[in-house]
C-alpha atoms as a PDB file:
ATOM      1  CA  UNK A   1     -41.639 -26.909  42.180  1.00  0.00           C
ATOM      2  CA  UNK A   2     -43.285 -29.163  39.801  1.00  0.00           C
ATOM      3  CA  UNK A   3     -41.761 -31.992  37.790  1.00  0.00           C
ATOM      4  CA  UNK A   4     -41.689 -30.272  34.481  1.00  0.00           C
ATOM      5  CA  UNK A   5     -39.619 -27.556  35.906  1.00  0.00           C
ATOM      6  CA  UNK A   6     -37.570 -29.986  37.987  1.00  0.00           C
ATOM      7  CA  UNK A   7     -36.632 -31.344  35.102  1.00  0.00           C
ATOM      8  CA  UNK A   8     -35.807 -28.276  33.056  1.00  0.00           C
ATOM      9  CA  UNK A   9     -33.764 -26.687  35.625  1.00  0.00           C
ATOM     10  CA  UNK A  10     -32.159 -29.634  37.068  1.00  0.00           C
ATOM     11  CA  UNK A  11     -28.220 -29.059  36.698  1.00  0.00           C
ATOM     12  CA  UNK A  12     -25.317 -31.200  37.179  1.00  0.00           C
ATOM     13  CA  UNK A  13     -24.089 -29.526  40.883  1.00  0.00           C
ATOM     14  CA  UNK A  14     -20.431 -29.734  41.679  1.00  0.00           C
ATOM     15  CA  UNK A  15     -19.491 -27.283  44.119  1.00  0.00           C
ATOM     16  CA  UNK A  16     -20.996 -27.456  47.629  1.00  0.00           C
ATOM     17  CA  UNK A  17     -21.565 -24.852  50.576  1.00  0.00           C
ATOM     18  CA  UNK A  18     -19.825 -26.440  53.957  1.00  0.00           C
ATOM     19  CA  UNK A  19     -23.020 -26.741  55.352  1.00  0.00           C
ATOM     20  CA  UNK A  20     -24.866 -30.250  56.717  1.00  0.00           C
ATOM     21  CA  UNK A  21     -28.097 -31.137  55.468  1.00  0.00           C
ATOM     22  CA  UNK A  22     -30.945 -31.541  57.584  1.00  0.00           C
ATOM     23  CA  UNK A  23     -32.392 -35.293  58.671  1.00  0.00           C
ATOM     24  CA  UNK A  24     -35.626 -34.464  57.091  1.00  0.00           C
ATOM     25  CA  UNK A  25     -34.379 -33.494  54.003  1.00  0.00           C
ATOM     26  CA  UNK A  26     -31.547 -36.430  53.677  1.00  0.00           C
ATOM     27  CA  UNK A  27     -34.669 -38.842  54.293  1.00  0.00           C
ATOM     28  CA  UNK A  28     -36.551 -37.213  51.522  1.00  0.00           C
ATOM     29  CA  UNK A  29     -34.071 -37.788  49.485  1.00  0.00           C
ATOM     30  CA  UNK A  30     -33.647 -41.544  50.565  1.00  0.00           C
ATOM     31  CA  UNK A  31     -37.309 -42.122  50.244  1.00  0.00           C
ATOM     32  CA  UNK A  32     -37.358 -41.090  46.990  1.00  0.00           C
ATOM     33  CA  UNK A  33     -35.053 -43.586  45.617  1.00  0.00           C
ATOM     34  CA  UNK A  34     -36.386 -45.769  47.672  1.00  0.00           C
ATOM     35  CA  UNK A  35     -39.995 -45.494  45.630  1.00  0.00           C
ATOM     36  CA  UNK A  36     -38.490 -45.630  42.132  1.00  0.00           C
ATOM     37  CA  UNK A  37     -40.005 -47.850  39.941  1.00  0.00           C
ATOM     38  CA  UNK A  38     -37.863 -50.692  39.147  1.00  0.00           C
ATOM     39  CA  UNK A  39     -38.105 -53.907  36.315  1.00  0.00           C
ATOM     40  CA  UNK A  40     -41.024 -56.170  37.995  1.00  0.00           C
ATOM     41  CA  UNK A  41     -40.960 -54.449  41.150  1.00  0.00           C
ATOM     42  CA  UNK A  42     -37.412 -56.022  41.943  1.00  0.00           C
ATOM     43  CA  UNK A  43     -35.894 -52.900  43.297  1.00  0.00           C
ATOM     44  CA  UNK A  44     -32.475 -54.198  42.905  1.00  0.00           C
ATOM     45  CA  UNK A  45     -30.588 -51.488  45.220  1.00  0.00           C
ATOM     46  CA  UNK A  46     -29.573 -50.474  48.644  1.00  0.00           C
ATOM     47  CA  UNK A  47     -28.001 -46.992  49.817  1.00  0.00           C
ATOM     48  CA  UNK A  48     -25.140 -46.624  51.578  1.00  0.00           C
ATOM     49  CA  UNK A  49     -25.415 -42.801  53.249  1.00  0.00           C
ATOM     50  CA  UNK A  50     -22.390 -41.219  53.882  1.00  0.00           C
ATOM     51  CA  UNK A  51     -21.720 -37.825  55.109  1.00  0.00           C
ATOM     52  CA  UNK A  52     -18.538 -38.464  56.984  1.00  0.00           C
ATOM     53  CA  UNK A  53     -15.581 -35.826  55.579  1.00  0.00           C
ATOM     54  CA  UNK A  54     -12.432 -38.323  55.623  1.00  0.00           C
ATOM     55  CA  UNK A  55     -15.117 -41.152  53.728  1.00  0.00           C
ATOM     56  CA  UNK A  56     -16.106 -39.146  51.193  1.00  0.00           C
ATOM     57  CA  UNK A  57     -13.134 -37.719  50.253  1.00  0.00           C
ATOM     58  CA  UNK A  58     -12.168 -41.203  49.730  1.00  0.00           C
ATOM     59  CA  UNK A  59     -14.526 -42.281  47.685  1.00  0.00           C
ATOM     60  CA  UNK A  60     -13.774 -39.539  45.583  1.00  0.00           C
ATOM     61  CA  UNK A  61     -10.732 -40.899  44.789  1.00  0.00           C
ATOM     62  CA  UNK A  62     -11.992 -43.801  42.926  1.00  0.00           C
ATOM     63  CA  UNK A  63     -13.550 -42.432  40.436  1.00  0.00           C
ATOM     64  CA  UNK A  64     -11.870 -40.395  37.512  1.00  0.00           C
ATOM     65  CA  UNK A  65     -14.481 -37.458  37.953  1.00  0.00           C
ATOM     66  CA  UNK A  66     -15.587 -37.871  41.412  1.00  0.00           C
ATOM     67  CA  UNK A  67     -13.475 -35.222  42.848  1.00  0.00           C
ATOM     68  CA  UNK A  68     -16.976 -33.170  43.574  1.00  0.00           C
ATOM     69  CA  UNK A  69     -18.023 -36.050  46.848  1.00  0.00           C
ATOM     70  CA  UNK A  70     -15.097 -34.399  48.529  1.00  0.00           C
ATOM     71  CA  UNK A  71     -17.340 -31.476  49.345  1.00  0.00           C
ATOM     72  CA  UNK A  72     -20.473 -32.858  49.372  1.00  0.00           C
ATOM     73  CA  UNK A  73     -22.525 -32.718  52.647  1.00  0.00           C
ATOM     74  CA  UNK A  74     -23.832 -36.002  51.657  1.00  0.00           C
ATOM     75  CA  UNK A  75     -23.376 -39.256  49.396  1.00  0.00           C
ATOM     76  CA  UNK A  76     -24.653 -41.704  48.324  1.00  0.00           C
ATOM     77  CA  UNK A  77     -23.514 -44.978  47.590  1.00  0.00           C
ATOM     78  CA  UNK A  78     -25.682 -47.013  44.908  1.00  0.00           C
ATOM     79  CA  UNK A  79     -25.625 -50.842  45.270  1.00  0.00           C
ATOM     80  CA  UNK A  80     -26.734 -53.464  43.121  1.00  0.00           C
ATOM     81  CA  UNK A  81     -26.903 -57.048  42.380  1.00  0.00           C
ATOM     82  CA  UNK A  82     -24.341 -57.997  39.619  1.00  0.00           C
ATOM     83  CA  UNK A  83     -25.418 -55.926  36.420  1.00  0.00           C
ATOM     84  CA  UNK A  84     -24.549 -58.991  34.497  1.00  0.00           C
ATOM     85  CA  UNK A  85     -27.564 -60.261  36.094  1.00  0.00           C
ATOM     86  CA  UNK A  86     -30.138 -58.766  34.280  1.00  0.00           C
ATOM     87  CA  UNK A  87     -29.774 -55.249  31.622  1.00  0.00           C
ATOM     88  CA  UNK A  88     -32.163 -53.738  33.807  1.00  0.00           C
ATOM     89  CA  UNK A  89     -30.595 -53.277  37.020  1.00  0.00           C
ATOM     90  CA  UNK A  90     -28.306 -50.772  36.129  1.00  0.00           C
ATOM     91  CA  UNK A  91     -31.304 -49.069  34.461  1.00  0.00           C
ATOM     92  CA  UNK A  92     -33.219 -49.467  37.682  1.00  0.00           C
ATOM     93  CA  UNK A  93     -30.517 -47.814  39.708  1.00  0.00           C
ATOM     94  CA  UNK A  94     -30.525 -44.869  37.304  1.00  0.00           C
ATOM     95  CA  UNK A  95     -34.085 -44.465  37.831  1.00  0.00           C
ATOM     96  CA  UNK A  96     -33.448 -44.582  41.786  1.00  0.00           C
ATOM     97  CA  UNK A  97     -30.481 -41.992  41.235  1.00  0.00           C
ATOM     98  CA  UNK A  98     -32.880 -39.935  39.127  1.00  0.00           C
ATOM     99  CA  UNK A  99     -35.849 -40.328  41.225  1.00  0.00           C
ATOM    100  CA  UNK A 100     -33.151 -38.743  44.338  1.00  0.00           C
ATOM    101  CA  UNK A 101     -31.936 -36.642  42.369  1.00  0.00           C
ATOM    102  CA  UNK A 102     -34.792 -34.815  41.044  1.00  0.00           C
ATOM    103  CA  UNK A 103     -36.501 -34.491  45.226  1.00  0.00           C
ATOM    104  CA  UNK A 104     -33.432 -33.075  46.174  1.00  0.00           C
ATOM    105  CA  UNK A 105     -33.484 -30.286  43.712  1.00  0.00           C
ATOM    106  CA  UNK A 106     -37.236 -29.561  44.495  1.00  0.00           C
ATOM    107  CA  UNK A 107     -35.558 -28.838  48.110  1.00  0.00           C
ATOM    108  CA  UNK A 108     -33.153 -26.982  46.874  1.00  0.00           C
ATOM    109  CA  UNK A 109     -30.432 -29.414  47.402  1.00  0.00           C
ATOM    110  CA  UNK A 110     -27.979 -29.728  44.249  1.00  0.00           C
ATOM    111  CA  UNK A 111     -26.718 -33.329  43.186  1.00  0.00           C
ATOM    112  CA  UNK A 112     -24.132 -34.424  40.679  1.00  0.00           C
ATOM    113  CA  UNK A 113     -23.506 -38.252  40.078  1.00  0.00           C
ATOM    114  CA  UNK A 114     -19.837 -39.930  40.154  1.00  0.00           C
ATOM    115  CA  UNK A 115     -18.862 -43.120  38.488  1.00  0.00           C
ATOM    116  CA  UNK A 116     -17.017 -45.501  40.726  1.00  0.00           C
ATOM    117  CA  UNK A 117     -13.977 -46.939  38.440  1.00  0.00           C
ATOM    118  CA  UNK A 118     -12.513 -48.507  41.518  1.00  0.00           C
ATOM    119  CA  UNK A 119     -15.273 -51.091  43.106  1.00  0.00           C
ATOM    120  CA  UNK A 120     -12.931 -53.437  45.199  1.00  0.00           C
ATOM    121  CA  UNK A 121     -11.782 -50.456  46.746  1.00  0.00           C
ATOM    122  CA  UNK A 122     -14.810 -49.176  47.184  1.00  0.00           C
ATOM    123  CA  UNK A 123     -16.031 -52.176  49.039  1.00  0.00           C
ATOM    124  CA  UNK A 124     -13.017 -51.983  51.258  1.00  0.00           C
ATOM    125  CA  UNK A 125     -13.819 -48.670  52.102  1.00  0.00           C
ATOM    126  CA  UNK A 126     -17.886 -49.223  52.521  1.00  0.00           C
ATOM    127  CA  UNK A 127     -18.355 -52.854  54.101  1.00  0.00           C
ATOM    128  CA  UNK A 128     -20.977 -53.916  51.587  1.00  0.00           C
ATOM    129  CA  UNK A 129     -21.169 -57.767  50.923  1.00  0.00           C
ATOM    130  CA  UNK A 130     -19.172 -59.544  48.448  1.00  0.00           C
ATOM    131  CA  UNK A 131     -22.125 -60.344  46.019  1.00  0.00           C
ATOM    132  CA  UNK A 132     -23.213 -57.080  45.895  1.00  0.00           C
ATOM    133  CA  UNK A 133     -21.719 -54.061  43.528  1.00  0.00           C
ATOM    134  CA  UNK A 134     -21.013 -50.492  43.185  1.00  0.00           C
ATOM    135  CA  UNK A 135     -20.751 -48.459  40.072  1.00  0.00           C
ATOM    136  CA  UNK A 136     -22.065 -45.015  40.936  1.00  0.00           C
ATOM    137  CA  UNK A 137     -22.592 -42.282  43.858  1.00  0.00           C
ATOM    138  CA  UNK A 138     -24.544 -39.394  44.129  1.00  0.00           C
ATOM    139  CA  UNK A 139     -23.087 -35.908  45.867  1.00  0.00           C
ATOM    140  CA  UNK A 140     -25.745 -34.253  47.444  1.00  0.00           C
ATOM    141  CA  UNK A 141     -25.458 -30.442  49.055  1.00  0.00           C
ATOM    142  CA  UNK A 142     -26.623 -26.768  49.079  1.00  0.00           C
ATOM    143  CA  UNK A 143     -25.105 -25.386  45.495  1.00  0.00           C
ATOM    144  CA  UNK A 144     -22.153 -22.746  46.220  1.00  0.00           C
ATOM    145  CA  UNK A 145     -23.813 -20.536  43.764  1.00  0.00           C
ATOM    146  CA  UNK A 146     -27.335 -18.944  44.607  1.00  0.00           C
ATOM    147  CA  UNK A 147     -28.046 -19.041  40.997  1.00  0.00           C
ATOM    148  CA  UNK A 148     -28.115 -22.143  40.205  1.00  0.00           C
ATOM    149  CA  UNK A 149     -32.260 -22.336  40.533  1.00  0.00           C
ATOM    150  CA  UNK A 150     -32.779 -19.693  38.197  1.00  0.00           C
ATOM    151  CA  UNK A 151     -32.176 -20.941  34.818  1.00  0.00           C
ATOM    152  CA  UNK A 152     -32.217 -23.590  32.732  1.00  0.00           C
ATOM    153  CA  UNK A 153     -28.162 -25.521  32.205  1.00  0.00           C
ATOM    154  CA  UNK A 154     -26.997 -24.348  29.495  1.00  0.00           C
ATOM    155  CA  UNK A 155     -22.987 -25.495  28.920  1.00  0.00           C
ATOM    156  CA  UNK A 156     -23.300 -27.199  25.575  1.00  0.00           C
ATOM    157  CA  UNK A 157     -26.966 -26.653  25.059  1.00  0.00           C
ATOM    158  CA  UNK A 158     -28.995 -29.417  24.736  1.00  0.00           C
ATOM    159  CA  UNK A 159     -29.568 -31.313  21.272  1.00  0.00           C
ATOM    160  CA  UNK A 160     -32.411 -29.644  19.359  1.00  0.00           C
ATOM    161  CA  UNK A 161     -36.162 -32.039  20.092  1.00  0.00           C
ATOM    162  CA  UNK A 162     -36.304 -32.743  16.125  1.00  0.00           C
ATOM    163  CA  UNK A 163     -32.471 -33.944  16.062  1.00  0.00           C
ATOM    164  CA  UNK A 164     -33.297 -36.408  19.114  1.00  0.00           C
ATOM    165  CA  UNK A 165     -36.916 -37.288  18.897  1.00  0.00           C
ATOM    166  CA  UNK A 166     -37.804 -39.946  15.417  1.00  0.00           C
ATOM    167  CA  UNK A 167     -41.163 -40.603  14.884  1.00  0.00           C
ATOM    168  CA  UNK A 168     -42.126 -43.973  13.846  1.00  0.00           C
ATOM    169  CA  UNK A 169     -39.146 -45.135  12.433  1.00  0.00           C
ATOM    170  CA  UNK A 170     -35.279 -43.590  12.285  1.00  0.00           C
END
């Protein structure tokens, strides 16, 4: 799959087959956050990997619509420096979340990402140091449905390329 179609067809995934990924795969993944470009190089993140059951159905729980790491065969935890750092770190862990996000559909892995309203809790639950943050996780598994590679997402639609795009000037 190339990018452009990665990117057309990439859906929000929610519902997972109970089935483990494979170690080659998960470090795919991995690796490709891991090479997202980041503001000056700093890449300002670390993964936590989690595919134990009774840890992510936790973590689901701390988040408002995070219900879908339950069933996930893998997450992801996304750290970061303080965001009131520097604007750009959170940016730079998008990019890493995209960057993951976009070689696990190319392996026909589906992904869905879950804000973490609940970081102190999260921390408890995780280990990660006390300077460090969390404010999202990725679920990561084969989609329930076979169909979700065959067409573009289309609850909602997507905003029209003339309403979004201004040229020059608003």
């Amino acid at each position: 799959m190339n990018v452009s179609d990665a990117i057309k067809y990439k859906r929000a995934v929610r519902q997972f087959q109970d089935k483990p990924l494979p170690r080659d795969v998960i470090l795919a993944i991995l690796d490709a956050g891991r090479r997202s470009q980041s503001s000056k190089n700093t890449q300002p993140w670390d993964f936590i990997v989690i595919q134990d059951k009774v840890t992510l159905k936790a973590l689901s729980n701390l988040g408002t619509y995070a219900g879908h790491l339950a069933g996930a065969a893998l997450g992801v935890a996304v750290i970061t420096p303080s965001p009131e750092q520097r604007f750009s770190i959170m940016f730079d862990a998008g990019q890493a979340a995209a960057y993951m996000q976009l070689a696990a559909w190319e392996l026909g892995i589906g992904s869905c990402l879950a804000t973490i309203y609940e970081p102190e809790k999260a921390r408890q639950l995780l280990g990660f140091p006390e300077d460090l943050f969390i404010r999202i996780a990725i679920s990561f598994g084969y989609p329930l449905q076979d169909d979700q590679f065959d067409s573009p997402p289309v609850k909602g639609g997507r905003r029209s390329f003339e309403e979004v795009v201004h040229w020059e000037r608003w």
